[in-house]
PDB file of N, CA and C in Angstrom:
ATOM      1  N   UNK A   1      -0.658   3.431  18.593  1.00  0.00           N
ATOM      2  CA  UNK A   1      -0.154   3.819  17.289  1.00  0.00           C
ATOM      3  C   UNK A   1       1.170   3.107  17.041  1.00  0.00           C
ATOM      4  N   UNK A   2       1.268   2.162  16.125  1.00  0.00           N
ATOM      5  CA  UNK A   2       2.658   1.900  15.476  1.00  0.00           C
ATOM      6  C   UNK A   2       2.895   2.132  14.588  1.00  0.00           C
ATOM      7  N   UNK A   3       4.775   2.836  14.894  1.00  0.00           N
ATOM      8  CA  UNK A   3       5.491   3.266  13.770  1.00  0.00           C
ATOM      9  C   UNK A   3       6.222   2.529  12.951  1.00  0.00           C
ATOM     10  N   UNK A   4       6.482   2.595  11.363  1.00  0.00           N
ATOM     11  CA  UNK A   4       6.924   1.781  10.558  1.00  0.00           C
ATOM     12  C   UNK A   4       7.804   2.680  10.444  1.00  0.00           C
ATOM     13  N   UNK A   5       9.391   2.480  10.221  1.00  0.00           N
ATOM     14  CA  UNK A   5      10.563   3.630   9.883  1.00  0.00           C
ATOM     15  C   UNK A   5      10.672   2.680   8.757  1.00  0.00           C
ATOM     16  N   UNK A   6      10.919   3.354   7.552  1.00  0.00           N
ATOM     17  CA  UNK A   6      11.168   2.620   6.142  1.00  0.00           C
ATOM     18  C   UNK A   6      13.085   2.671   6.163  1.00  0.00           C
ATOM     19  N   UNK A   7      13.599   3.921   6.708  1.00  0.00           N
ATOM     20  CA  UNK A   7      15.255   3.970   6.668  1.00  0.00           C
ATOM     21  C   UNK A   7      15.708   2.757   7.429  1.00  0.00           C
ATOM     22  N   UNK A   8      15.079   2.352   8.690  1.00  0.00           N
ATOM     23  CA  UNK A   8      15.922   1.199   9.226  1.00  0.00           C
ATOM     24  C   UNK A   8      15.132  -0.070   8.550  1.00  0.00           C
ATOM     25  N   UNK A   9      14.525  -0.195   8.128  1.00  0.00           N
ATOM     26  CA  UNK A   9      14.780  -1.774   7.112  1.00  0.00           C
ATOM     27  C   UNK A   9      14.973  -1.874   5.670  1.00  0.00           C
ATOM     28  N   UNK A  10      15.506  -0.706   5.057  1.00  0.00           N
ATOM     29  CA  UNK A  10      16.093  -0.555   4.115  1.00  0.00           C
ATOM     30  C   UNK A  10      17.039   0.812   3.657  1.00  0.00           C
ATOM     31  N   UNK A  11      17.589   1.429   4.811  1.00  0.00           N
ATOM     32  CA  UNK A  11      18.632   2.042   4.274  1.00  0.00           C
ATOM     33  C   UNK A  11      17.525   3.434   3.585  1.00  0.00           C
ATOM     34  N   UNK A  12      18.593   4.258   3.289  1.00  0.00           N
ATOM     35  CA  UNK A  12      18.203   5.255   2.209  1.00  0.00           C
ATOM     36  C   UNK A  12      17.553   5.397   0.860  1.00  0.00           C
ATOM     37  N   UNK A  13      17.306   3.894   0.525  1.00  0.00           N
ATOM     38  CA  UNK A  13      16.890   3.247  -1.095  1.00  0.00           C
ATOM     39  C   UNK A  13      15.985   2.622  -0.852  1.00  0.00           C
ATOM     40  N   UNK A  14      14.666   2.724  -1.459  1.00  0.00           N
ATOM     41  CA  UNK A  14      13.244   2.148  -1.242  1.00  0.00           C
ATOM     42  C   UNK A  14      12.792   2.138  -2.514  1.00  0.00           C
ATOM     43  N   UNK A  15      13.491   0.594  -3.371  1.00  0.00           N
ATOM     44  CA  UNK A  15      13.611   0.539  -4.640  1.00  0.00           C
ATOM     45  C   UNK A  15      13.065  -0.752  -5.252  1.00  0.00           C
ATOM     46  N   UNK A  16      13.032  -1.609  -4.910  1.00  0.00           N
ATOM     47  CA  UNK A  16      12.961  -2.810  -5.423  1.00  0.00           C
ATOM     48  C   UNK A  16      11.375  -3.310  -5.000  1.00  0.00           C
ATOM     49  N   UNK A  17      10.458  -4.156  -6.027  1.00  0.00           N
ATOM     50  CA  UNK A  17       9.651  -4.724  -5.422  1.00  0.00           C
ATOM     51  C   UNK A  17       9.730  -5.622  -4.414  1.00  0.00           C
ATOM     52  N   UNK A  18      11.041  -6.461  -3.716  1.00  0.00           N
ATOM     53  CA  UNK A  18      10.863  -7.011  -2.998  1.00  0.00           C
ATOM     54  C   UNK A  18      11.235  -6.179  -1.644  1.00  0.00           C
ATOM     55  N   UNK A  19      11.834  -5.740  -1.516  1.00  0.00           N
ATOM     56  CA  UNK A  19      11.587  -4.452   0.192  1.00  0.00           C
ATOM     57  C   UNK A  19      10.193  -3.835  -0.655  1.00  0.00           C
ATOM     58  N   UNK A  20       9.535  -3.826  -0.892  1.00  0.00           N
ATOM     59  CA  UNK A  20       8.205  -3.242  -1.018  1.00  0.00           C
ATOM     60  C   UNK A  20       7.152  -4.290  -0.503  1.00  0.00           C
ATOM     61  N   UNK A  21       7.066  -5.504  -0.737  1.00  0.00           N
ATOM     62  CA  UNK A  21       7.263  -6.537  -0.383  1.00  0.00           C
ATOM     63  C   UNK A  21       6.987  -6.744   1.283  1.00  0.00           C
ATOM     64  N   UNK A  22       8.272  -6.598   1.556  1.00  0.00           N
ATOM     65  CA  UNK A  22       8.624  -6.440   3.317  1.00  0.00           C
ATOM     66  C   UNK A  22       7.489  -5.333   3.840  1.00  0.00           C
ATOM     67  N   UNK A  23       8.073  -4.461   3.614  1.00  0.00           N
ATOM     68  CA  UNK A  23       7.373  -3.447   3.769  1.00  0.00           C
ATOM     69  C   UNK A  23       5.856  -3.516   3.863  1.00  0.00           C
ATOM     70  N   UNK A  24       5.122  -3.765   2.601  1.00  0.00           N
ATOM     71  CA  UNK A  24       3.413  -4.471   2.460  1.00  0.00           C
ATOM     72  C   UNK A  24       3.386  -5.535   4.125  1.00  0.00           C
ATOM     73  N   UNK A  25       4.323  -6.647   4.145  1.00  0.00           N
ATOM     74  CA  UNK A  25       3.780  -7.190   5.210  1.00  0.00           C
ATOM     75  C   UNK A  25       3.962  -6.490   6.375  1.00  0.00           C
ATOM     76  N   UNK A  26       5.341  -6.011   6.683  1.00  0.00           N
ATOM     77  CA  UNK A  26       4.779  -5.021   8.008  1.00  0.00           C
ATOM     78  C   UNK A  26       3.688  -4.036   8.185  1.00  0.00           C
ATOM     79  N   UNK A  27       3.533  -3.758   6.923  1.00  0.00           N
ATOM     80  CA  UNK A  27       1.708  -2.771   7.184  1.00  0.00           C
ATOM     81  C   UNK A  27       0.918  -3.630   7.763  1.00  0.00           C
ATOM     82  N   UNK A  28       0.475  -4.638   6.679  1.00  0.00           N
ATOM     83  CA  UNK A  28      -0.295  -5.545   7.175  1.00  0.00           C
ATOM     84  C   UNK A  28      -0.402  -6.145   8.770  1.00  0.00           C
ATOM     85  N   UNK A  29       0.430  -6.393   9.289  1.00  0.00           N
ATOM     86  CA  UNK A  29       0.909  -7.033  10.390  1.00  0.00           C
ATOM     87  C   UNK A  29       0.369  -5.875  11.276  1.00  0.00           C
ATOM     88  N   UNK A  30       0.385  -4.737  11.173  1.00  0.00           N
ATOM     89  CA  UNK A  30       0.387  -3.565  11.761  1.00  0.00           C
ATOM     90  C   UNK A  30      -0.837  -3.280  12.007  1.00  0.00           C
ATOM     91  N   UNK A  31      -1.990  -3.221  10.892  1.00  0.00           N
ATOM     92  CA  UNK A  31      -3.337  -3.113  10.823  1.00  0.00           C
ATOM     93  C   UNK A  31      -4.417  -4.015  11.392  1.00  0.00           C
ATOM     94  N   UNK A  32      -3.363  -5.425  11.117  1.00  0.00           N
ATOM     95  CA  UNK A  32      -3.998  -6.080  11.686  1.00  0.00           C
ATOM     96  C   UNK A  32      -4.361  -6.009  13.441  1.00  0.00           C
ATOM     97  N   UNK A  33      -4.201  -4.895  14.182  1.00  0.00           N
ATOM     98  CA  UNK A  33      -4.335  -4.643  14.961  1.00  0.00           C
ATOM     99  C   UNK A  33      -5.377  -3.703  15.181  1.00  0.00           C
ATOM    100  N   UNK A  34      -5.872  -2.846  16.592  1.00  0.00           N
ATOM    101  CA  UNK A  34      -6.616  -1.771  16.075  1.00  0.00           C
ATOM    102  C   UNK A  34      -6.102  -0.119  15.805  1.00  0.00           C
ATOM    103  N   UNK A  35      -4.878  -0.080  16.419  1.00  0.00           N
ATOM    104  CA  UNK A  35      -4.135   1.048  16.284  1.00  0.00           C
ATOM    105  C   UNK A  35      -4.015   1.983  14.798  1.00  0.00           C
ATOM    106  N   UNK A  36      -3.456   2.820  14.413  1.00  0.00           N
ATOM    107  CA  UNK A  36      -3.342   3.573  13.622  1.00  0.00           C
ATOM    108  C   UNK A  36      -1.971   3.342  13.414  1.00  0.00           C
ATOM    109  N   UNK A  37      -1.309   3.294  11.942  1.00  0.00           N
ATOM    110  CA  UNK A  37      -0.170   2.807  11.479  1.00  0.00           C
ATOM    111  C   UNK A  37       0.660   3.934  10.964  1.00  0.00           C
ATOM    112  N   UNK A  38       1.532   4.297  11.066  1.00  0.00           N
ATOM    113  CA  UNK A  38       2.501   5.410  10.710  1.00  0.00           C
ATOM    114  C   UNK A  38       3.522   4.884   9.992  1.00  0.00           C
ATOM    115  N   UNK A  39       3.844   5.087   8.610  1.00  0.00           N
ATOM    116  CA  UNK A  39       4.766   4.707   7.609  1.00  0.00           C
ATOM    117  C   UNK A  39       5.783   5.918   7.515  1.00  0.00           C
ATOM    118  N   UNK A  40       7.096   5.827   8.109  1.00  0.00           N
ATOM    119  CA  UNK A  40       7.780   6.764   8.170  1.00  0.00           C
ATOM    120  C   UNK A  40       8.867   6.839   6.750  1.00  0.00           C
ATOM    121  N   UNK A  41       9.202   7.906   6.140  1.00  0.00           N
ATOM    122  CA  UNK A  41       9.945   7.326   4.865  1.00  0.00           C
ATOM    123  C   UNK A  41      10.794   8.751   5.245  1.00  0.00           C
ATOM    124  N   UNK A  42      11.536   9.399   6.537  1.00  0.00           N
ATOM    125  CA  UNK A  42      12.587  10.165   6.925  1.00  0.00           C
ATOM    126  C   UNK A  42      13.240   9.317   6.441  1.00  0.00           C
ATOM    127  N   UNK A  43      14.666  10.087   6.093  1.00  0.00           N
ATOM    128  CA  UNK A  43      15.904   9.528   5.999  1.00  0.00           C
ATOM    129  C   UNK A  43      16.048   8.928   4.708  1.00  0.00           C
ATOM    130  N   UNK A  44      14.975   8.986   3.744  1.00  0.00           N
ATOM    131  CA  UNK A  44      14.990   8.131   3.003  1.00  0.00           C
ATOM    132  C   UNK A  44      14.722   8.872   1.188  1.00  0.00           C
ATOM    133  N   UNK A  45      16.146   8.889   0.546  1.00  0.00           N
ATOM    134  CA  UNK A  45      16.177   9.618  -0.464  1.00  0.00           C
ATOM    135  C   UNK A  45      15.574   9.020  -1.797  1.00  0.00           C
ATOM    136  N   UNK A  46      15.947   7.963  -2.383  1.00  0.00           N
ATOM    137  CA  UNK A  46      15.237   7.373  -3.414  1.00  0.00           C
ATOM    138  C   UNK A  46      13.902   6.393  -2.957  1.00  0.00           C
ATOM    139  N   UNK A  47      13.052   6.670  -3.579  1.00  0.00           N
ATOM    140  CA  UNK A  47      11.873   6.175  -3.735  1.00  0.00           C
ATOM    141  C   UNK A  47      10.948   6.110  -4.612  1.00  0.00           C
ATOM    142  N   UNK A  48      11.580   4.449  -5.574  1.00  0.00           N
ATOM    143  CA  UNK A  48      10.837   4.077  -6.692  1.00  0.00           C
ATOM    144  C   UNK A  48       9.280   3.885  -6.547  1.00  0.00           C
ATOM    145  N   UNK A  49       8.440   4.114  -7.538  1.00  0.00           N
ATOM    146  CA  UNK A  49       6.901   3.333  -8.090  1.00  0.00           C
ATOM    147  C   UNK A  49       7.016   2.038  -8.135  1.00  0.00           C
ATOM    148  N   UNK A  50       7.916   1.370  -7.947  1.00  0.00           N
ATOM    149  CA  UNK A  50       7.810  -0.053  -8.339  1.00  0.00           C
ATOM    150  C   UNK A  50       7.770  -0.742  -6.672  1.00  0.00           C
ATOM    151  N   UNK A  51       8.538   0.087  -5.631  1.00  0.00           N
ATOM    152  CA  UNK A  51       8.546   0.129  -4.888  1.00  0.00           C
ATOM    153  C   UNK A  51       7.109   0.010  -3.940  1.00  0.00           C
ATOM    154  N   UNK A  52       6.502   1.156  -3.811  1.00  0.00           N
ATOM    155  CA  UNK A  52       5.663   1.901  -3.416  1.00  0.00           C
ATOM    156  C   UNK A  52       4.001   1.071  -4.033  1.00  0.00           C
ATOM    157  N   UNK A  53       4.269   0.790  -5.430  1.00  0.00           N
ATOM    158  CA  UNK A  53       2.959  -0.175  -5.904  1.00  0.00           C
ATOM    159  C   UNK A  53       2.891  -1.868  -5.198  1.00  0.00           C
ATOM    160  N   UNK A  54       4.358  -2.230  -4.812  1.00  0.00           N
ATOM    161  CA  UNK A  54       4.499  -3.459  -3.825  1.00  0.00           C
ATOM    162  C   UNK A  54       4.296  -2.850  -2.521  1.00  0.00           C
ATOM    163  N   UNK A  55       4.819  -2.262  -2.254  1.00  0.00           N
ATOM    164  CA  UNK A  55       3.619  -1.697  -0.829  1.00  0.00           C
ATOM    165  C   UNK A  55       2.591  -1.353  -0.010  1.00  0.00           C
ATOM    166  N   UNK A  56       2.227  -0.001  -0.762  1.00  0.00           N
ATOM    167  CA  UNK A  56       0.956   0.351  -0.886  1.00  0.00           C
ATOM    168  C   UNK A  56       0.233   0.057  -1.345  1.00  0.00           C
ATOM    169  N   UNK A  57       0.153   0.217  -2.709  1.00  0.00           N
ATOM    170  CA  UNK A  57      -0.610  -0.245  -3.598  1.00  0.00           C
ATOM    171  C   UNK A  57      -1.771  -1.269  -3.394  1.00  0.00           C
ATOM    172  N   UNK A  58      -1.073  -2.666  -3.313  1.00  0.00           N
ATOM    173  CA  UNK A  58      -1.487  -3.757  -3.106  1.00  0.00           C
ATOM    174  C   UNK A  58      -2.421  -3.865  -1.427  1.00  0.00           C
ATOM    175  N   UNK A  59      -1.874  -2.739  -0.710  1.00  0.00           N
ATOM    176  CA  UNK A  59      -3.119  -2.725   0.637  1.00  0.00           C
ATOM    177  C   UNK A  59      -4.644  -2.729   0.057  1.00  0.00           C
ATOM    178  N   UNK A  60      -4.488  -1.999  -1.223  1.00  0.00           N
ATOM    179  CA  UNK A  60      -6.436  -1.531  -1.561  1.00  0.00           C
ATOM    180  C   UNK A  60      -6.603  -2.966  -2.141  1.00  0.00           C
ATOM    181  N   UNK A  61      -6.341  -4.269  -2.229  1.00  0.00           N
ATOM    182  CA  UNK A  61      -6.620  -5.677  -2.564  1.00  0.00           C
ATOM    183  C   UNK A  61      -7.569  -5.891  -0.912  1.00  0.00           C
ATOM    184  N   UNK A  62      -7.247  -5.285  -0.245  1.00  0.00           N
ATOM    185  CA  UNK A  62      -8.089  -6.254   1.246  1.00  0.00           C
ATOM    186  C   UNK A  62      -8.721  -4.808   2.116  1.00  0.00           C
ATOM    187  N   UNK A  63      -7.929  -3.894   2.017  1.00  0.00           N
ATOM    188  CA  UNK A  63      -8.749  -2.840   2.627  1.00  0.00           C
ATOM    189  C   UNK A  63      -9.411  -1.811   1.935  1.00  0.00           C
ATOM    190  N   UNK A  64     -10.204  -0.931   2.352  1.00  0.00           N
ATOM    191  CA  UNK A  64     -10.697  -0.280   1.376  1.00  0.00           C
ATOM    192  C   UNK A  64     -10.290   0.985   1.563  1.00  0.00           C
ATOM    193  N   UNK A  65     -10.938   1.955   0.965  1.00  0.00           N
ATOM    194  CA  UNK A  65     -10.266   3.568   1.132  1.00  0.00           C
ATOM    195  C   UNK A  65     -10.324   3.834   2.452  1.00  0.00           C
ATOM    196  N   UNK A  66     -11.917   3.949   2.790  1.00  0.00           N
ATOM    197  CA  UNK A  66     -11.999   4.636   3.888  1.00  0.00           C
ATOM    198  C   UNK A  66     -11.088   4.053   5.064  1.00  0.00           C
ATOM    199  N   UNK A  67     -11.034   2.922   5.317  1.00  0.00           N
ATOM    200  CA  UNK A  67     -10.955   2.214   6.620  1.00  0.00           C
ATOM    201  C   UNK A  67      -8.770   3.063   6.114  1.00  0.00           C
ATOM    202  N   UNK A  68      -8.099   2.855   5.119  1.00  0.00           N
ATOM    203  CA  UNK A  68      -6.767   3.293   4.808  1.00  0.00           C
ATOM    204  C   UNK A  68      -6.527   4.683   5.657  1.00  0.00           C
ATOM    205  N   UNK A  69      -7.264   5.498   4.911  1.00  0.00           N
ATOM    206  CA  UNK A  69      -7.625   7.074   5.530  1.00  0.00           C
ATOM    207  C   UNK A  69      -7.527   7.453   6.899  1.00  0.00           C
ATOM    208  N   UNK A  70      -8.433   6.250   7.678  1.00  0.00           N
ATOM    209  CA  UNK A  70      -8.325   6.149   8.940  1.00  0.00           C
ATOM    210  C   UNK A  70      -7.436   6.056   9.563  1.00  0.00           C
ATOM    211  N   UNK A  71      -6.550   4.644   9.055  1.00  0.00           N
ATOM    212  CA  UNK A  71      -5.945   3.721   9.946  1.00  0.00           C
ATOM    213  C   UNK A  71      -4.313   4.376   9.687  1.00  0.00           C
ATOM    214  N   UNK A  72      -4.312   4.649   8.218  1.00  0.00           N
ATOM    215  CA  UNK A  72      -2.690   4.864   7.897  1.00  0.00           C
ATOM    216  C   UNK A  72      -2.220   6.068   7.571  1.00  0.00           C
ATOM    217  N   UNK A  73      -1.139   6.390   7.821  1.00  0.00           N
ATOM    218  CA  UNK A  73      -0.053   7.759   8.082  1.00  0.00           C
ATOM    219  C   UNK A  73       1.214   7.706   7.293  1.00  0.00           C
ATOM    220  N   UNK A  74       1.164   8.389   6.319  1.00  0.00           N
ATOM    221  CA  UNK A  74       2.876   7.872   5.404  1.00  0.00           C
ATOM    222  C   UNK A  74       3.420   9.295   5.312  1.00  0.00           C
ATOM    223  N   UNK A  75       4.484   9.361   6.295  1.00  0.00           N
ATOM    224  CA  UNK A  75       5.059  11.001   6.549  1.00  0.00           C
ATOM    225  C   UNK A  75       6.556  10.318   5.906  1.00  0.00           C
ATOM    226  N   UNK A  76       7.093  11.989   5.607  1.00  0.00           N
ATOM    227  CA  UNK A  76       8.614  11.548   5.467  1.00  0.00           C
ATOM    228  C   UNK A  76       8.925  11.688   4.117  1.00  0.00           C
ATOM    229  N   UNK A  77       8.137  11.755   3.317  1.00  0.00           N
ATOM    230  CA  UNK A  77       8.420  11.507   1.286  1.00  0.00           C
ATOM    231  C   UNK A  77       9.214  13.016   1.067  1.00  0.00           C
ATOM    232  N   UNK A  78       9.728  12.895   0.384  1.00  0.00           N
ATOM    233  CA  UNK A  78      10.164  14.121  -0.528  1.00  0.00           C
ATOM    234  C   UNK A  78       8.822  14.528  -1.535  1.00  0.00           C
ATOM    235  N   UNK A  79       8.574  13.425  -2.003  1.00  0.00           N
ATOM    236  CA  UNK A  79       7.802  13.680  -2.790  1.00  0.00           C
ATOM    237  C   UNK A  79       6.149  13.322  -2.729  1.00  0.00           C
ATOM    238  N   UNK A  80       5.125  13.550  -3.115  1.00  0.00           N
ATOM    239  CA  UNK A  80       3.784  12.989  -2.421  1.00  0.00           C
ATOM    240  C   UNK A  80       3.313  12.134  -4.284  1.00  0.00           C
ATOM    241  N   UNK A  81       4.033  13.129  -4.674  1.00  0.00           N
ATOM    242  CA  UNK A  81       3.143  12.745  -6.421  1.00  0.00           C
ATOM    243  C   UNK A  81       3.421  11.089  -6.891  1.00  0.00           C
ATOM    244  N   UNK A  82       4.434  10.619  -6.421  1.00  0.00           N
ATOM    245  CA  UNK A  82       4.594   9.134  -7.005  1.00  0.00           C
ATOM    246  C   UNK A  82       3.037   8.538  -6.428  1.00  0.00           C
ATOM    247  N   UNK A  83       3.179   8.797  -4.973  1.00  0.00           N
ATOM    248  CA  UNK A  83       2.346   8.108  -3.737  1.00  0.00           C
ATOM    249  C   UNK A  83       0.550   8.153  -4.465  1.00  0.00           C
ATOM    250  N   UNK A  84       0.427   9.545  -4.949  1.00  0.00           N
ATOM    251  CA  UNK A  84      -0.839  10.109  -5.181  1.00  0.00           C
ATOM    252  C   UNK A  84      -1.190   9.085  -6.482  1.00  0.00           C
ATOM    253  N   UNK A  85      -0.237   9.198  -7.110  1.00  0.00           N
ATOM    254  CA  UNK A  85      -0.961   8.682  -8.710  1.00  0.00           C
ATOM    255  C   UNK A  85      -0.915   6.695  -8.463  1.00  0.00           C
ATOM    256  N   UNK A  86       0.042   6.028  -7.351  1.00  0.00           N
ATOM    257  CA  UNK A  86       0.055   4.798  -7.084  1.00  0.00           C
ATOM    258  C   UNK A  86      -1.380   4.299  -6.546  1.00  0.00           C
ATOM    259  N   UNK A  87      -2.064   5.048  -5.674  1.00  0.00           N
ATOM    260  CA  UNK A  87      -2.801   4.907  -4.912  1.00  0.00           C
ATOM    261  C   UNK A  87      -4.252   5.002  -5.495  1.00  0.00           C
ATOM    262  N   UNK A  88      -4.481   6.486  -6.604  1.00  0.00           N
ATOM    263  CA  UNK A  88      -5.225   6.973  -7.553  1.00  0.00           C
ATOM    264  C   UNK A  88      -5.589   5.467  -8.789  1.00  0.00           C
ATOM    265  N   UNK A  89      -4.519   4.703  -8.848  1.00  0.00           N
ATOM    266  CA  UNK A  89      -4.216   3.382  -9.811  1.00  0.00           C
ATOM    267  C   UNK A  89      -4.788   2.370  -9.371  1.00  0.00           C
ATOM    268  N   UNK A  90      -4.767   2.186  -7.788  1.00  0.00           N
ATOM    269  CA  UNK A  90      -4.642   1.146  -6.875  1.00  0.00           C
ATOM    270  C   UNK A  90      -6.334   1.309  -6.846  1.00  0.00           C
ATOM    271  N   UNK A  91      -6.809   2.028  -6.450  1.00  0.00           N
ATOM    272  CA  UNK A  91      -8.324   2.068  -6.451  1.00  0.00           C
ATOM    273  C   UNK A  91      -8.952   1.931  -7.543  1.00  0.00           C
ATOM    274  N   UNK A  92      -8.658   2.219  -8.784  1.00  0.00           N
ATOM    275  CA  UNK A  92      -9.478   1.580  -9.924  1.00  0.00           C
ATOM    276  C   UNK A  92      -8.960   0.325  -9.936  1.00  0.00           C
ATOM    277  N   UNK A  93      -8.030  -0.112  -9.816  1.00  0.00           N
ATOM    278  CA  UNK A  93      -7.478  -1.403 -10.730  1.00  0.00           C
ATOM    279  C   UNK A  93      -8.569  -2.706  -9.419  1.00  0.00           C
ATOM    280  N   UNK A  94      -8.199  -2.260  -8.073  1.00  0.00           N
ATOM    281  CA  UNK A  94      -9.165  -3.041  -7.071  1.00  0.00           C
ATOM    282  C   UNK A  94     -10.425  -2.949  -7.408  1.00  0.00           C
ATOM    283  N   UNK A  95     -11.151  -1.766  -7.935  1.00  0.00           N
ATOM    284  CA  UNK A  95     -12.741  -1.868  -7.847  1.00  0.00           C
ATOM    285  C   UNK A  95     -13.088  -2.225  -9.440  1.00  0.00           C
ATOM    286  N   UNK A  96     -11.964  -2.483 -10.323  1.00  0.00           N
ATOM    287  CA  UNK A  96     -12.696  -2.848 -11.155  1.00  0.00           C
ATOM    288  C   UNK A  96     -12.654  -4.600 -10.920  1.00  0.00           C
ATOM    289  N   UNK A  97     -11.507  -4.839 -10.302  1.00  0.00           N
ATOM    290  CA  UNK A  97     -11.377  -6.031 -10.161  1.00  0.00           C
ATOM    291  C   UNK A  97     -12.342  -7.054  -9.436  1.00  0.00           C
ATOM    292  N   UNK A  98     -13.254  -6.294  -8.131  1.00  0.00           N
ATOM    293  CA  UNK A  98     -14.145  -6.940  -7.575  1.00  0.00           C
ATOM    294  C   UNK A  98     -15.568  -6.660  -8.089  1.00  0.00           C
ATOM    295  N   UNK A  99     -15.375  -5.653  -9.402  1.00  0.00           N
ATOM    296  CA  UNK A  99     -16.904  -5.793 -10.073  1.00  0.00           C
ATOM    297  C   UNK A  99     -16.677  -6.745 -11.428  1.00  0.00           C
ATOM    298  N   UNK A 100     -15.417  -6.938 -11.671  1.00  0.00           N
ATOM    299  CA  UNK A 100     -15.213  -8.268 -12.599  1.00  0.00           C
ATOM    300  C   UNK A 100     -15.358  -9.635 -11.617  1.00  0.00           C
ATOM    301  N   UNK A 101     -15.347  -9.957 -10.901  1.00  0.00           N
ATOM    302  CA  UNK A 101     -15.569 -11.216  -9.696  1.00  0.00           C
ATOM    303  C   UNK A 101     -16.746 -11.103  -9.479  1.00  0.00           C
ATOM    304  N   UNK A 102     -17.356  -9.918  -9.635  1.00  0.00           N
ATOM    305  CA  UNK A 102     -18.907 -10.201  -9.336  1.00  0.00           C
ATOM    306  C   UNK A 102     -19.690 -10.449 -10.883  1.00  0.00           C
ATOM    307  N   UNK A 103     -19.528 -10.073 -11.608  1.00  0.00           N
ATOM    308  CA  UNK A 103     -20.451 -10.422 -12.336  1.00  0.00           C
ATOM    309  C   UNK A 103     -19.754 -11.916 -13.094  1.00  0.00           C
ATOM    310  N   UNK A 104     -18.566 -12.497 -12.838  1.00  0.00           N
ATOM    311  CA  UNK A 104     -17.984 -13.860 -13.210  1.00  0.00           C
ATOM    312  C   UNK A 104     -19.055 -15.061 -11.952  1.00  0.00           C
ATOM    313  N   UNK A 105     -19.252 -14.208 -10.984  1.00  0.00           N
ATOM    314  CA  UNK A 105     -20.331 -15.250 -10.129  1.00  0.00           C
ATOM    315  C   UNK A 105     -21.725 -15.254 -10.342  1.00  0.00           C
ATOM    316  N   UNK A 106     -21.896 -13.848 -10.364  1.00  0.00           N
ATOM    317  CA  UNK A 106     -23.312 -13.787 -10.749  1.00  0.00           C
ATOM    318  C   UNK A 106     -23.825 -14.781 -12.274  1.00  0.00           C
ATOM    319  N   UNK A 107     -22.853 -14.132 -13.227  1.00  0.00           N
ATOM    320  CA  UNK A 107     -23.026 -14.920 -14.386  1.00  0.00           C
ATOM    321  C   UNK A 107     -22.708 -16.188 -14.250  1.00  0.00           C
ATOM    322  N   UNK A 108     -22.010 -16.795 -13.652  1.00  0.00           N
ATOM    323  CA  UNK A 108     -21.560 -18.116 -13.626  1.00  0.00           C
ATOM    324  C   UNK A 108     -21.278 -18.557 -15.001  1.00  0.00           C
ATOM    325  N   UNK A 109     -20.329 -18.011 -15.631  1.00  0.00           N
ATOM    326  CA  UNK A 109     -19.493 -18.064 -16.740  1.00  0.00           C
ATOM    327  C   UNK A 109     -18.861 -19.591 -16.705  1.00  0.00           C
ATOM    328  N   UNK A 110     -18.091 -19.690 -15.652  1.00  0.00           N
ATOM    329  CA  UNK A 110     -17.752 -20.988 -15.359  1.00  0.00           C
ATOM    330  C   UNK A 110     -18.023 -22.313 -14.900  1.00  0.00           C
ATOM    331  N   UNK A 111     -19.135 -22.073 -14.553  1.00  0.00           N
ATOM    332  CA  UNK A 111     -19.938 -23.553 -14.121  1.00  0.00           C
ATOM    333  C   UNK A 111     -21.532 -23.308 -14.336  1.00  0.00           C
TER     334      UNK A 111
END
């Protein structure tokens, strides 16, 4: 199991898309293993959507729900509701996106 502490690579403020950014690749880096990933967000008082959609968010582009469920652990929030409705976003916006790629091939719109 590896732990991600969000306070020591950014302090108390987990604000900007680019530490969201950071953050996205240390998940990644993390999963890419077989262990189970723990996203710790103790210590850690502000925590933007803009943030959190460069983070999380962008995991449902390569992984899917289930295998997330499994693999990842995000303790520590004050709050769960930003997380819920990012994630709730993140799964339509991915599955509509790979049933628009499928029917752009199937149809072959472009060539």
């Amino acid at each position: 199991m590896e732990k991600i502490l969000v306070y020591e690579l950014f302090g108390n403020l987990a604000v900007s898309d680019e530490d969201g950014e950071i953050l996205h690749a240390n998940i990644e880096k993390a999963l890419s293993g077989d262990s189970k990933v723990i996203v710790d967000f103790n210590n850690v008082e502000v925590v933007l959507t803009q943030f959190l959609n460069s983070a999380i968010a962008t995991l449902y582009e390569k992984h899917d729900s289930d295998e997330l469920k499994q693999r990842l652990v995000i303790t520590g929030l004050k709050s769960t509701d930003s997380l819920r409705k990012v994630i709730a976003r993140a799964k339509t916006f991915y599955a509509d996106e790979k049933k628009v790629a499928e029917f752009i091939d199937k149809e072959q719109i472009y060539g």
